[in-house]
Protein backbone atom coordinates (compact mmCIF):
# COMPACT_ATOMS: atom_id res chain seq x y z
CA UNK A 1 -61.14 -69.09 -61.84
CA UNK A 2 -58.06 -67.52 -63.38
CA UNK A 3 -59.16 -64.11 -61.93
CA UNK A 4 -59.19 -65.82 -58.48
CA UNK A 5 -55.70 -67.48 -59.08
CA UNK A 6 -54.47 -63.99 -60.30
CA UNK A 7 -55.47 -62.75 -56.74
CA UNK A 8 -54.34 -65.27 -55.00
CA UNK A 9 -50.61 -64.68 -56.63
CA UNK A 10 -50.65 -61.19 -56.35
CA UNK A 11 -51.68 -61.33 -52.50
CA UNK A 12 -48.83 -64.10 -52.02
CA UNK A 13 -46.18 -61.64 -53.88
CA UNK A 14 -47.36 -58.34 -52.06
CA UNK A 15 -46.98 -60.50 -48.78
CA UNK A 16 -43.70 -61.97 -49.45
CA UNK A 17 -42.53 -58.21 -50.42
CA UNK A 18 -43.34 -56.79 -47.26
CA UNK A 19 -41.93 -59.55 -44.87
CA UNK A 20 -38.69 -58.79 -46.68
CA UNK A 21 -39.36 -55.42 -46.09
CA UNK A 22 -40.02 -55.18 -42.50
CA UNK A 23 -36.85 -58.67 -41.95
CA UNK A 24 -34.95 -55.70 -43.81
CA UNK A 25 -35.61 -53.11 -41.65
CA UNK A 26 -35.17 -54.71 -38.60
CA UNK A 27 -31.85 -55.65 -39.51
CA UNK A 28 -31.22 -52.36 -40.68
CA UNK A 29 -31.79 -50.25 -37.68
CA UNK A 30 -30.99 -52.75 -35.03
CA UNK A 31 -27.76 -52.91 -35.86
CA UNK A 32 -25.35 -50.39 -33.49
CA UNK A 33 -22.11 -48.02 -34.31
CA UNK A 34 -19.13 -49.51 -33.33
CA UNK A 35 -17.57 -46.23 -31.35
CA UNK A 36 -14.13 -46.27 -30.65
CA UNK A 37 -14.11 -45.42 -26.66
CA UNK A 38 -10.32 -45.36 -25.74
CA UNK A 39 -7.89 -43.87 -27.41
CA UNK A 40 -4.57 -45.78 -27.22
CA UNK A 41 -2.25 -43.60 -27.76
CA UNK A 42 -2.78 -41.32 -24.87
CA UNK A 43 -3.91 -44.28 -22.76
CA UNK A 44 -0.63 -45.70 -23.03
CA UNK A 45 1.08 -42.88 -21.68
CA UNK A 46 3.08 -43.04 -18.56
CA UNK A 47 2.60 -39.63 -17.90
CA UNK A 48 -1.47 -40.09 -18.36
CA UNK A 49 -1.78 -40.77 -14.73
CA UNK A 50 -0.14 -37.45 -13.54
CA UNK A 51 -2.35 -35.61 -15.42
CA UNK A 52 -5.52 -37.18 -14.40
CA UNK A 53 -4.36 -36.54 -10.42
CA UNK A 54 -3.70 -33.14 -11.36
CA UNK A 55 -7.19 -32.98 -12.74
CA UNK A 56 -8.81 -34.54 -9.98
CA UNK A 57 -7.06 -31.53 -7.99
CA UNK A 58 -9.08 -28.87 -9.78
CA UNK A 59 -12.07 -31.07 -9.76
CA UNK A 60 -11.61 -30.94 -5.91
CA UNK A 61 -10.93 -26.89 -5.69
CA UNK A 62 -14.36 -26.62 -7.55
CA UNK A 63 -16.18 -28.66 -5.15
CA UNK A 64 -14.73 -27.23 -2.20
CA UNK A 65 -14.18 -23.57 -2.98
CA UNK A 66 -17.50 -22.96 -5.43
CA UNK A 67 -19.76 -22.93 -2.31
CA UNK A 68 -17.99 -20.21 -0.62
CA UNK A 69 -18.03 -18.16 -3.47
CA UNK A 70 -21.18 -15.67 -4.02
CA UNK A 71 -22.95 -13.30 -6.36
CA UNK A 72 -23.32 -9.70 -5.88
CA UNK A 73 -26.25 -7.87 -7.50
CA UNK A 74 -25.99 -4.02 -6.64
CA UNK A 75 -28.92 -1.76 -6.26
CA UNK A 76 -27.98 2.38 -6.15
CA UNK A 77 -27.90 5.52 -7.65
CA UNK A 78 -25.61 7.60 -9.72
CA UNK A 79 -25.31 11.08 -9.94
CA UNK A 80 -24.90 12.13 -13.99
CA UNK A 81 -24.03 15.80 -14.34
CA UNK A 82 -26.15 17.62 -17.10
CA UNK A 83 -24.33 18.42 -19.78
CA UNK A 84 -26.73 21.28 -20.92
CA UNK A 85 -27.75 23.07 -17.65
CA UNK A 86 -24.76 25.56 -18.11
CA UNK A 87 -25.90 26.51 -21.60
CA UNK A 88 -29.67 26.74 -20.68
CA UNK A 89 -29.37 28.50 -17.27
CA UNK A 90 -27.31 30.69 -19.12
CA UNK A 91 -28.23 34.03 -17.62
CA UNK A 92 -27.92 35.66 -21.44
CA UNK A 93 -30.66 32.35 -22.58
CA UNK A 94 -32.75 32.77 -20.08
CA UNK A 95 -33.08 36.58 -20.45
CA UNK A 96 -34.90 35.80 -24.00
CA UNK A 97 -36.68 32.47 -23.17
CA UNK A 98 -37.12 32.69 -19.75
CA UNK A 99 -37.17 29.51 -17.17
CA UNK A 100 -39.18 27.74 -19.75
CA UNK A 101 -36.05 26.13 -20.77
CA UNK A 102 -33.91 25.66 -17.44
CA UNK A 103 -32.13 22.40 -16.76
CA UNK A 104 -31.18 20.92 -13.33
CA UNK A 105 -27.30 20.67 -12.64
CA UNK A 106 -27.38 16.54 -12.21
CA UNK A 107 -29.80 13.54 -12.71
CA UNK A 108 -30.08 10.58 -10.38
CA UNK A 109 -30.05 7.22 -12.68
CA UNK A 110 -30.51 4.45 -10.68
CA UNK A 111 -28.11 1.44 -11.43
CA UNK A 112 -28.08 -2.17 -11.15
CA UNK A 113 -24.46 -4.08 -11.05
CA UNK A 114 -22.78 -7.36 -10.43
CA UNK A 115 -19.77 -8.76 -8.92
CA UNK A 116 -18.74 -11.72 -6.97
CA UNK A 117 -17.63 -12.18 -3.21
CA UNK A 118 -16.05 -15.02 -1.05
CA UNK A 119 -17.58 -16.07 2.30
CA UNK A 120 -14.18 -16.13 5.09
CA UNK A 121 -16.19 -16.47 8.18
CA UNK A 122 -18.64 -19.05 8.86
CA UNK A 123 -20.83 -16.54 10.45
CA UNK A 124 -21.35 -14.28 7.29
CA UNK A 125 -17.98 -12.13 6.82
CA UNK A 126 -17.51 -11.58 2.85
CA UNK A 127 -14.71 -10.12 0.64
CA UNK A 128 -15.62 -8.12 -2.60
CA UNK A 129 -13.91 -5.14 -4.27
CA UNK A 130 -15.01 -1.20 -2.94
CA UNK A 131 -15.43 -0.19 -6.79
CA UNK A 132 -18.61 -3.57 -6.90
CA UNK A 133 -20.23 -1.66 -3.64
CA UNK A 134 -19.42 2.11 -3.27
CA UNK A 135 -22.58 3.68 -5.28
CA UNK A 136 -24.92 0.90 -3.19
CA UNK A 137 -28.11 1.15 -2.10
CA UNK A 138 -29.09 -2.10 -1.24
CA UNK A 139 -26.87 -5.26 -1.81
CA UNK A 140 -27.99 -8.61 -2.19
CA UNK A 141 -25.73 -11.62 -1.52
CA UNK A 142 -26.53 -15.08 -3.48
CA UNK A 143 -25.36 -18.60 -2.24
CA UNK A 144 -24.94 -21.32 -4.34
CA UNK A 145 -27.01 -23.01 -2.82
CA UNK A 146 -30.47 -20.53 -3.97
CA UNK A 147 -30.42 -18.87 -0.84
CA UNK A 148 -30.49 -14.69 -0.70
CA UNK A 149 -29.34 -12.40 1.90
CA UNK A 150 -28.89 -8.50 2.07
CA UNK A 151 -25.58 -7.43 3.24
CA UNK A 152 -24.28 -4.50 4.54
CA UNK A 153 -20.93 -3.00 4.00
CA UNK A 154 -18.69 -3.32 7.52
CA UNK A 155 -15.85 -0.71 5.80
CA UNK A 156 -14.08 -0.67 2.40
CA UNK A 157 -10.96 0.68 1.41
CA UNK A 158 -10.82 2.40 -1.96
CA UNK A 159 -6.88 2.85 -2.49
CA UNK A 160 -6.99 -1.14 -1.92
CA UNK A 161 -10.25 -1.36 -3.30
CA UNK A 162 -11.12 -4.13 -0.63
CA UNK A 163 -14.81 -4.27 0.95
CA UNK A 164 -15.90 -6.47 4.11
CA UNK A 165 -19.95 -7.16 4.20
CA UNK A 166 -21.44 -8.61 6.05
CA UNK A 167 -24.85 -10.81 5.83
CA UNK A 168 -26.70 -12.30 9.12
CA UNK A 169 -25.91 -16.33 8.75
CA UNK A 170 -25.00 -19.04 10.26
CA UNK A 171 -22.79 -22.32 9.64
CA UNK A 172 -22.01 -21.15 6.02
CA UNK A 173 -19.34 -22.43 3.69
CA UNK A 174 -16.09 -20.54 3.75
CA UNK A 175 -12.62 -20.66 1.85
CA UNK A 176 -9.72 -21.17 3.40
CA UNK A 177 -7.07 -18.12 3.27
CA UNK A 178 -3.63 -18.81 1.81
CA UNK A 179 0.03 -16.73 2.19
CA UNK A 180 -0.19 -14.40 -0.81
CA UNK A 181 3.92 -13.44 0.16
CA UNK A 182 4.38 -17.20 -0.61
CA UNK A 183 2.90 -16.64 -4.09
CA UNK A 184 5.51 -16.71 -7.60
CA UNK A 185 5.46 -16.33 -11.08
CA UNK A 186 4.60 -19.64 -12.66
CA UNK A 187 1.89 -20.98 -10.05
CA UNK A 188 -1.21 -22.75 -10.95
CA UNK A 189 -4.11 -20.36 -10.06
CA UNK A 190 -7.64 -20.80 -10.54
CA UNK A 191 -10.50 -17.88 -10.83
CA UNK A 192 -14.17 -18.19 -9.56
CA UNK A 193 -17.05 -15.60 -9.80
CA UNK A 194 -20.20 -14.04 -11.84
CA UNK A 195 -18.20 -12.82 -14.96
CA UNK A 196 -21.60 -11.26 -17.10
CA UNK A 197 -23.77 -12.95 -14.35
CA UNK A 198 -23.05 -16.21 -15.60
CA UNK A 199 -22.53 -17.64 -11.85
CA UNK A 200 -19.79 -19.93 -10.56
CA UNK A 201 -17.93 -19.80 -13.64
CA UNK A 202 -14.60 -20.88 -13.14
CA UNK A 203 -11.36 -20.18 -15.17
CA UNK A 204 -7.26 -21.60 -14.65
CA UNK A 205 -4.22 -20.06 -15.62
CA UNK A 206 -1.01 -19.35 -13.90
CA UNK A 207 0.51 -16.22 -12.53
CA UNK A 208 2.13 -13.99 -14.77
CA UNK A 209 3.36 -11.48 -12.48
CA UNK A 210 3.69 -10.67 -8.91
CA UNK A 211 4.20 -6.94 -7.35
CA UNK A 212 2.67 -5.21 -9.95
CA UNK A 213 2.29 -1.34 -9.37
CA UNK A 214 1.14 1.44 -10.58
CA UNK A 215 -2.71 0.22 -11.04
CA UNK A 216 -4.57 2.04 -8.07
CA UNK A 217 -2.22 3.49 -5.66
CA UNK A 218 1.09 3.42 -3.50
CA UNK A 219 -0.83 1.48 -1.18
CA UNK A 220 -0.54 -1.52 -4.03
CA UNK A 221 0.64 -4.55 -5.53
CA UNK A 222 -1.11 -6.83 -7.91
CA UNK A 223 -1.11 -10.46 -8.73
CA UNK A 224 -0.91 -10.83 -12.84
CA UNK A 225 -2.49 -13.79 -13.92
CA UNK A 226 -3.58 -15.31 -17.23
CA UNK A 227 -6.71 -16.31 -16.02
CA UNK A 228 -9.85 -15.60 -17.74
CA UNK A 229 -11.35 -12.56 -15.64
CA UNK A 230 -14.28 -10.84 -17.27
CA UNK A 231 -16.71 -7.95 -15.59
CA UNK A 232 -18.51 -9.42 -12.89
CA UNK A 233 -15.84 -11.57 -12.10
CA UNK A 234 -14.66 -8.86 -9.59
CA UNK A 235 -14.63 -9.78 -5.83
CA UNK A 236 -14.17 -12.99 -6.86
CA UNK A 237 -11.21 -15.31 -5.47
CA UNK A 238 -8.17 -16.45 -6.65
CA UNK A 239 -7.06 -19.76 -5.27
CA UNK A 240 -3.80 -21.62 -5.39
CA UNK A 241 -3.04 -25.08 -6.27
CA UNK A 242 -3.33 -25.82 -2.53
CA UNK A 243 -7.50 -24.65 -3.03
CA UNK A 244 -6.68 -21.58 -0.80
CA UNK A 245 -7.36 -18.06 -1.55
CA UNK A 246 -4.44 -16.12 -2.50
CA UNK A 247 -6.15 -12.87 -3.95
CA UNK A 248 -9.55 -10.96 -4.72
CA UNK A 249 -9.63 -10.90 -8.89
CA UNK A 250 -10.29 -6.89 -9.38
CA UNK A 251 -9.17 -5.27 -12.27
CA UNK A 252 -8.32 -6.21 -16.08
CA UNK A 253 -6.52 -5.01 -18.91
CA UNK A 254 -8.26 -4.55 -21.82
CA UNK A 255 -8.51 -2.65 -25.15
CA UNK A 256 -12.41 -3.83 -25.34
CA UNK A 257 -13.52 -4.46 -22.01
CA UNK A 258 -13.03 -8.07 -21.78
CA UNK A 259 -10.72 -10.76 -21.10
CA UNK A 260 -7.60 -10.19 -23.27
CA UNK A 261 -4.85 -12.32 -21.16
CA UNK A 262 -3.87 -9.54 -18.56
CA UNK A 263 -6.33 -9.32 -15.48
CA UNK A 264 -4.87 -8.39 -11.86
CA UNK A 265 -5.93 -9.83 -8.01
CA UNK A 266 -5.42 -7.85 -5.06
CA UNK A 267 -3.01 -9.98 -2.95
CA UNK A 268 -5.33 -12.12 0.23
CA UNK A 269 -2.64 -10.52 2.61
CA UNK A 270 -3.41 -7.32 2.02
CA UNK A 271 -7.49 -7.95 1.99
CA UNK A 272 -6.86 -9.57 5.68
CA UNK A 273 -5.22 -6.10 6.97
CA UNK A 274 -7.62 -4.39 5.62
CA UNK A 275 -10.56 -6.62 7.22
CA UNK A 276 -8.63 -6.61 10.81
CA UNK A 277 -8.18 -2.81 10.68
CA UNK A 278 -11.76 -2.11 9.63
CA UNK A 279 -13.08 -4.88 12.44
CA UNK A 280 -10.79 -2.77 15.20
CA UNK A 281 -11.23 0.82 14.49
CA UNK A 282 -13.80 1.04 11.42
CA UNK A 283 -11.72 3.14 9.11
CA UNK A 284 -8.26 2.08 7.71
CA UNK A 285 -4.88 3.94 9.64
CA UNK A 286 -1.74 3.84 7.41
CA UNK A 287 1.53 4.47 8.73
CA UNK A 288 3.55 7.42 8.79
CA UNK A 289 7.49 7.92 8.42
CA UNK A 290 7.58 11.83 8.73
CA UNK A 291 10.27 11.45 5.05
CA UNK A 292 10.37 13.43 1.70
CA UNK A 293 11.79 10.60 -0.72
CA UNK A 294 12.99 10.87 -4.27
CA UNK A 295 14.24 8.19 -7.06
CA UNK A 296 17.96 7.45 -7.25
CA UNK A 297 18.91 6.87 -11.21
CA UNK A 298 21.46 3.82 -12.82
CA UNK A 299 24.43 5.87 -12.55
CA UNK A 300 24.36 6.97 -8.77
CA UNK A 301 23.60 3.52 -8.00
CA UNK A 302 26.37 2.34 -9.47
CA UNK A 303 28.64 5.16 -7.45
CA UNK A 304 27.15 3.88 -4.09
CA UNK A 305 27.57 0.51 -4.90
CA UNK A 306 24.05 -0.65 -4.53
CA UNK A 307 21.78 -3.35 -6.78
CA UNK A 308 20.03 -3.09 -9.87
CA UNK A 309 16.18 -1.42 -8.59
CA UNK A 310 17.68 -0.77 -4.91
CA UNK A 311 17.63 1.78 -2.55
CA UNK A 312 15.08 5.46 -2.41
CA UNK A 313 16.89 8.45 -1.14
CA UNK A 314 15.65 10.52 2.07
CA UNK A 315 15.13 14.42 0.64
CA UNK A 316 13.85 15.66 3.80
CA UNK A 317 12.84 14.55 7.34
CA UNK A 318 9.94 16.21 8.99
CA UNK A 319 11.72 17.51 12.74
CA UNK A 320 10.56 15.25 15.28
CA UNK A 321 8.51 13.17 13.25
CA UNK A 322 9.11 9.33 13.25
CA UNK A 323 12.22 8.55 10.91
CA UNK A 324 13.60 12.44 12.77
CA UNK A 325 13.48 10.43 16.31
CA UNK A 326 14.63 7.49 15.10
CA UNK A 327 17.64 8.72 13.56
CA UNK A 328 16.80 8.88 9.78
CA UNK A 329 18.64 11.45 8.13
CA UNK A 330 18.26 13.94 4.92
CA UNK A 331 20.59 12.01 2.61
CA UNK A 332 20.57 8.36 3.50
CA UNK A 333 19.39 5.46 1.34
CA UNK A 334 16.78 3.50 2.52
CA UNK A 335 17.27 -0.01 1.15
CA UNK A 336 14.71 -2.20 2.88
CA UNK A 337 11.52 -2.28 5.10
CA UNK A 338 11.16 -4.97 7.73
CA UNK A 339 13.42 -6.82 5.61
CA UNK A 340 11.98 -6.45 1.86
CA UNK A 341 13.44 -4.79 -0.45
CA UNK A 342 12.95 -1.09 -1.26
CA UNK A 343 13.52 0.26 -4.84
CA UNK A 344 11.27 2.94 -6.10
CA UNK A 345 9.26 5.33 -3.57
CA UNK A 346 5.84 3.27 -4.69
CA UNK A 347 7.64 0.57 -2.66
CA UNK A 348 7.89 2.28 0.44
CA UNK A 349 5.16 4.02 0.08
CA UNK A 350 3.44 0.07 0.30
CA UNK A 351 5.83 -0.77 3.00
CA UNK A 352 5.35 1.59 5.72
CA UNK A 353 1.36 2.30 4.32
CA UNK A 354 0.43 -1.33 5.10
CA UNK A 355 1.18 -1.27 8.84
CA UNK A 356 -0.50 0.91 10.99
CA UNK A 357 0.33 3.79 13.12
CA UNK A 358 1.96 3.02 16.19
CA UNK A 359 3.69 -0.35 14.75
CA UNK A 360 7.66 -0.51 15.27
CA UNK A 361 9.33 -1.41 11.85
CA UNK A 362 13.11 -2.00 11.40
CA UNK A 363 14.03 0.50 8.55
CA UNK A 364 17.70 -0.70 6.73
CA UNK A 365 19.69 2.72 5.46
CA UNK A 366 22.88 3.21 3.73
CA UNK A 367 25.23 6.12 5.23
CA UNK A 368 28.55 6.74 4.24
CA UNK A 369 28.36 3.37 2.32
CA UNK A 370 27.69 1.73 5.58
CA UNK A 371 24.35 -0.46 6.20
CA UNK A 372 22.42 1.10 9.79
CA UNK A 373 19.05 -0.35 10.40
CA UNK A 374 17.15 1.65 12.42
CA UNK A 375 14.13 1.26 14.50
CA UNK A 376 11.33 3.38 13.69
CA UNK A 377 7.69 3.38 15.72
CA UNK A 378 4.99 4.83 12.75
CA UNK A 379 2.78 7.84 13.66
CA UNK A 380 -1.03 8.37 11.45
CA UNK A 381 -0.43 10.23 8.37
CA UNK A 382 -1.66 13.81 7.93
CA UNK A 383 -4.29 13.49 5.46
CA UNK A 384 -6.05 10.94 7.32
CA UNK A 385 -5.60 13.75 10.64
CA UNK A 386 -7.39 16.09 8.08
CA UNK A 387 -10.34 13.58 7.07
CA UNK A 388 -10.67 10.96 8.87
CA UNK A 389 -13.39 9.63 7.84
CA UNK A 390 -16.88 9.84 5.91
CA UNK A 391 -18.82 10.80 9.14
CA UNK A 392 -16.33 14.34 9.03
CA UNK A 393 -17.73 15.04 5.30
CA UNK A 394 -20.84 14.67 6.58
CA UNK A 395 -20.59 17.82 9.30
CA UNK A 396 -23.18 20.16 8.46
CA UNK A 397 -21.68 22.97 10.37
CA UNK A 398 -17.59 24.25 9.77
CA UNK A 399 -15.06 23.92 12.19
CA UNK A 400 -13.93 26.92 14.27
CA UNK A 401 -11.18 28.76 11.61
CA UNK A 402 -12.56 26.80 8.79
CA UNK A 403 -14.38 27.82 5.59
CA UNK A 404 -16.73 26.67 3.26
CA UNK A 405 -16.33 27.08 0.13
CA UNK A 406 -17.86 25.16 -3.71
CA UNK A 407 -18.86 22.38 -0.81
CA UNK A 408 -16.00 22.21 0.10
CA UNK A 409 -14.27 22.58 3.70
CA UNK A 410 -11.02 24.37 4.29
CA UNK A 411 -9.12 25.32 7.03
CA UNK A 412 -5.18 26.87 7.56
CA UNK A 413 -2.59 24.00 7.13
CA UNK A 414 -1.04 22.13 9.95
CA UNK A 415 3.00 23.64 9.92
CA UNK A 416 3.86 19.43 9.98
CA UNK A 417 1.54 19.57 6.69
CA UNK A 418 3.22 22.17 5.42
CA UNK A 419 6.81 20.49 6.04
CA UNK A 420 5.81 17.88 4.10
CA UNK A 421 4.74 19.30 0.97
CA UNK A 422 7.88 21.28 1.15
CA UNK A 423 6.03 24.73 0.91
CA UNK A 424 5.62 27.75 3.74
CA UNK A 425 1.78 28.69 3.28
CA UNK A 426 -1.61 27.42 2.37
CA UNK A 427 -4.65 25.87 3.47
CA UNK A 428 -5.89 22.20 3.21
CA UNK A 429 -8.97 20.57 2.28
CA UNK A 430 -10.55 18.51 5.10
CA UNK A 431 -13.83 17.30 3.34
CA UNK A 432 -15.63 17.49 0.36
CA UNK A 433 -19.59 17.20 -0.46
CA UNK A 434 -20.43 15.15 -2.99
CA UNK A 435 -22.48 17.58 -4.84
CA UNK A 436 -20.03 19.83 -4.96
CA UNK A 437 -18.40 20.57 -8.14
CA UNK A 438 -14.79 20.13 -6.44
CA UNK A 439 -16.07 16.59 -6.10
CA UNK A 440 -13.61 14.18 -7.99
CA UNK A 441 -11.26 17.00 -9.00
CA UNK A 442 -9.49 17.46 -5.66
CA UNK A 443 -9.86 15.48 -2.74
CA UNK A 444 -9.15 16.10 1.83
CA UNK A 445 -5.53 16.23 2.18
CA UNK A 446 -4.84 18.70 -0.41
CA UNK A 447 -3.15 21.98 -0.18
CA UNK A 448 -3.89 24.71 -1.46
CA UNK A 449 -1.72 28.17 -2.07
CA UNK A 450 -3.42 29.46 -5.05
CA UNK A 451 -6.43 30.62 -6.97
CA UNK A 452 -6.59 32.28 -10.41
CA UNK A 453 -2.96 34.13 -9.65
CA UNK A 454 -4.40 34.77 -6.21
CA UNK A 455 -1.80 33.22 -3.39
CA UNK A 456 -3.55 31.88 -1.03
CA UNK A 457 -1.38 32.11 2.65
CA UNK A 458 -4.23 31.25 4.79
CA UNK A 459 -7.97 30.76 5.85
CA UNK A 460 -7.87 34.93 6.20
CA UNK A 461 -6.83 35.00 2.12
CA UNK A 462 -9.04 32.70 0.98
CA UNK A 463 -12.65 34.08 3.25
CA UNK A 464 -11.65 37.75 1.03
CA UNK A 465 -10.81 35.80 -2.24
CA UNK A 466 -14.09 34.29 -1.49
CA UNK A 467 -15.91 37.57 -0.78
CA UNK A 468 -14.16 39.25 -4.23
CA UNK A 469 -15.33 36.46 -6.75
CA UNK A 470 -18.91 35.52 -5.83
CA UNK A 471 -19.57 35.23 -9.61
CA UNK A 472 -16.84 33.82 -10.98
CA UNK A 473 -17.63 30.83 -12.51
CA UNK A 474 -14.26 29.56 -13.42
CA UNK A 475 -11.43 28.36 -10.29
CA UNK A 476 -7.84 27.19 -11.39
CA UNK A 477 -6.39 25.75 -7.88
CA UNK A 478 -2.85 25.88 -7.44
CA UNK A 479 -2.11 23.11 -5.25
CA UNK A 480 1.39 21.80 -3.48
CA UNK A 481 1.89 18.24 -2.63
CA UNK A 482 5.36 16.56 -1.89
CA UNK A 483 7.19 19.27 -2.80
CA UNK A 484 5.53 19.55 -6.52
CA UNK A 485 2.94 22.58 -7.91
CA UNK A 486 -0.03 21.53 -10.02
CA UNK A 487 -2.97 23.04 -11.17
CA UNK A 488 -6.59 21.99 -11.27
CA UNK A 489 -9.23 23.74 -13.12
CA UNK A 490 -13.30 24.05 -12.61
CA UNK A 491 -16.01 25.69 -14.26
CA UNK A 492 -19.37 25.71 -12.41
């Protein structure tokens, strides 16, 4: 009986322990955090609500630029020259080991990149940078939307480093085009693209900088910005406040490769000229002003009276070339193109380059300390009259009076050529293989009056300078452009 009533207690106690347990737990975990969810400070801002519109702006370029934007995967081949075959071909190595040991010139690697692009056209008409596309074999386009295209490149421009493709759609999303002249330092920009194929990543900042030179070529002016640009990003668009695109993101600054605070956009203005030039004769024409030009220092500045960063004298004008039959003379100071300003040669090298030949500019020049503006109608420049375009490099046969020579093509020097590079002999480089070893050293357009001490006068000098060193294996070119001597040096 006790043993019973010792169970009975035992089972009531074990009982009443667990109901207090589980009445314990219950309370315990059904009992919720009491999260703060507004905080008051910033919600009782006045100035709250001009944020959150100017947040609601950005959320809206995102939604309405993002599906215009693309990414770029690149398919090609590089050529990598061997860095042994010179050493191994050796006639002295091979004399001992024989061809055992030989060692082509160049390898082909095949190479996969990325980039980013923006759709203008509804009907498939993309911007992207030439340095995303040049080595190309195949390129394939990506939509936000999953879909994949191959494009084809329409034209590109490598001293803009602009490329048009093209893929075959329909009704596709496209960004609208802004004024990139309207653009200053201090705007709210945004950047879009693939930066280390992490797609549609998107980046704000404001621009730093506007007209900056010196990057690529005379032919131009970047966009600074603070925004973050990484590789991959290139091709991609920057947009304005207004959700328009102002500039193609291209290049950074960098001591490591990536983002560091400087990257650069080429302006939208210039990609459009490029596009409508390579849509109306498929190559890019740059203007020509027939002018020598130099730098004027502080000090003569001061004399003539002009501005701070004004004014490029004329050193010589080519006879009956543009500025010659316009009036332009040796010794005036041009101080503006079409109205903008002109202070270094870089800028009018931009000026006049950017319009095409046969446009009519208005060219502002000081004489005598007396403003003249002048009328000028542009003629092609002579480099592009020497190559003028890929399809010419790819001639298998030379022209009459030309000569091949290291895969490369020369002929004798135009006497307008000539003018122009101040100097009274020479011949000029029209094209250039790419397997040849000039490749990337020189380039069409160049003149020539020299080879290892040997002056080179004509096509007649350089066929017996030819014929003499069959077996030299080391060239230092003497070369003459705008009225300055350089040298450049192979070894083959």
């Amino acid at each position: 009986m006790k043993a019973k009533m010792k169970f009975i207690i035992l089972s009531t106690l074990v009982l009443i322990f667990f109901g207090s347990f589980i009445a314990c737990k219950g309370n315990l975990f059904s009992k919720n955090l009491d999260y703060e969810t507004k905080n008051k400070i910033v919600e009782s801002m006045p100035e709250l609500d001009t944020a959150l519109k100017l947040q609601n702006v950005y959320r809206n370029i995102a939604k309405s630029i993002m599906p215009a934007v693309v990414n770029i995967q690149v398919e090609g081949e590089a050529i990598i020259r061997n860095p042994y075959s010179d050493f191994f071909n050796d006639p002295f190595f091979r004399r001992f080991f024989g061809d055992e040991f030989s060692q082509p010139r160049e390898f082909r690697r095949k190479i996969q990149a990325t980039g980013s692009g923006i759709i203008i056209t509804k009907d498939g008409y993309i911007f992207s940078n030439h340095h995303v596309v040049k080595e190309a074999k195949k390129i394939y386009v990506f939509l936000s939307d999953n879909r994949r295209f191959e494009a084809k490149v329409v034209g590109a421009d490598p001293e803009t480093d602009i490329a048009l493709l093209k893929i075959d759609a329909d009704n596709l999303p496209v960004a609208p085009l802004g004024n990139s002249d309207e653009v200053e330092v201090g705007d709210f920009v945004v950047a879009i693209g693939n930066p280390f194929n992490l797609s549609w990543t998107y980046t704000t900042g404001i621009v730093s900088a506007i007209g900056r030179k010196g990057m690529v070529s005379g032919f131009q002016k970047f966009i600074q910005t603070d925004a973050a640009v990484n590789p991959g990003n290139s091709g991609g668009p920057l947009v304005n406040i207004k959700g328009q695109v102002i500039g193609i993101n291209t290049a950074i600054q960098s001591q490591t490769g990536g983002y560091q605070g400087i990257s650069f956009a080429v302006p939208i203005n210039i990609a459009k000229n490029v596009a409508k030039q390579l849509l109306t004769h498929g190559n890019i024409e740059r203007g020509f002003l027939g002018i020598n030009i130099m730098p004027i220092d502080d000090v003569t500045r001061k004399a003539l009276g002009l501005d701070n960063n004004e004014g490029v004298m004329v050193a010589n004008v080519e006879p009956k070339g543009p500025a010659d039959k316009a009036g332009i003379k040796k010794g005036d100071i041009i101080t503006k193109i079409e109205g903008k300003k002109v202070g270094t040669p870089e800028d009018l090298m931009y000026e006049v380059g950017n319009n095409a030949p046969g446009s009519v500019i208005k060219v502002e020049v000081i004489r005598n300390k007396k403003r003249i503006e002048f009328t000028v109608k542009l003629k092609e420049r002579p480099s592009q009259l020497a190559s003028k375009n890929e399809k010419d490099e790819k001639q298998e046969s030379p022209q009459k009076g030309a000569i091949e020579f290291l895969g490369a093509r020369f002929s004798n020097a135009p006497k307008e050529l000539l003018e122009e590079n101040s100097v009274e002999f020479g011949v000029v480089i029209e094209a250039i293989k790419d397997d040849s070893p000039l490749y990337g050293v020189l380039e069409p357009g160049l003149i020539i009056v020299g080879i290892n001490d040997t002056e080179i006068r004509n096509i007649n000098d350089l066929k017996s300078f030819v014929e003499k060193n069959k077996n030299e294996r080391r060239f230092i070119f003497l070369i003459a452009r705008n009225g300055m001597l350089f040298y450049r040096g192979i070894e083959r």
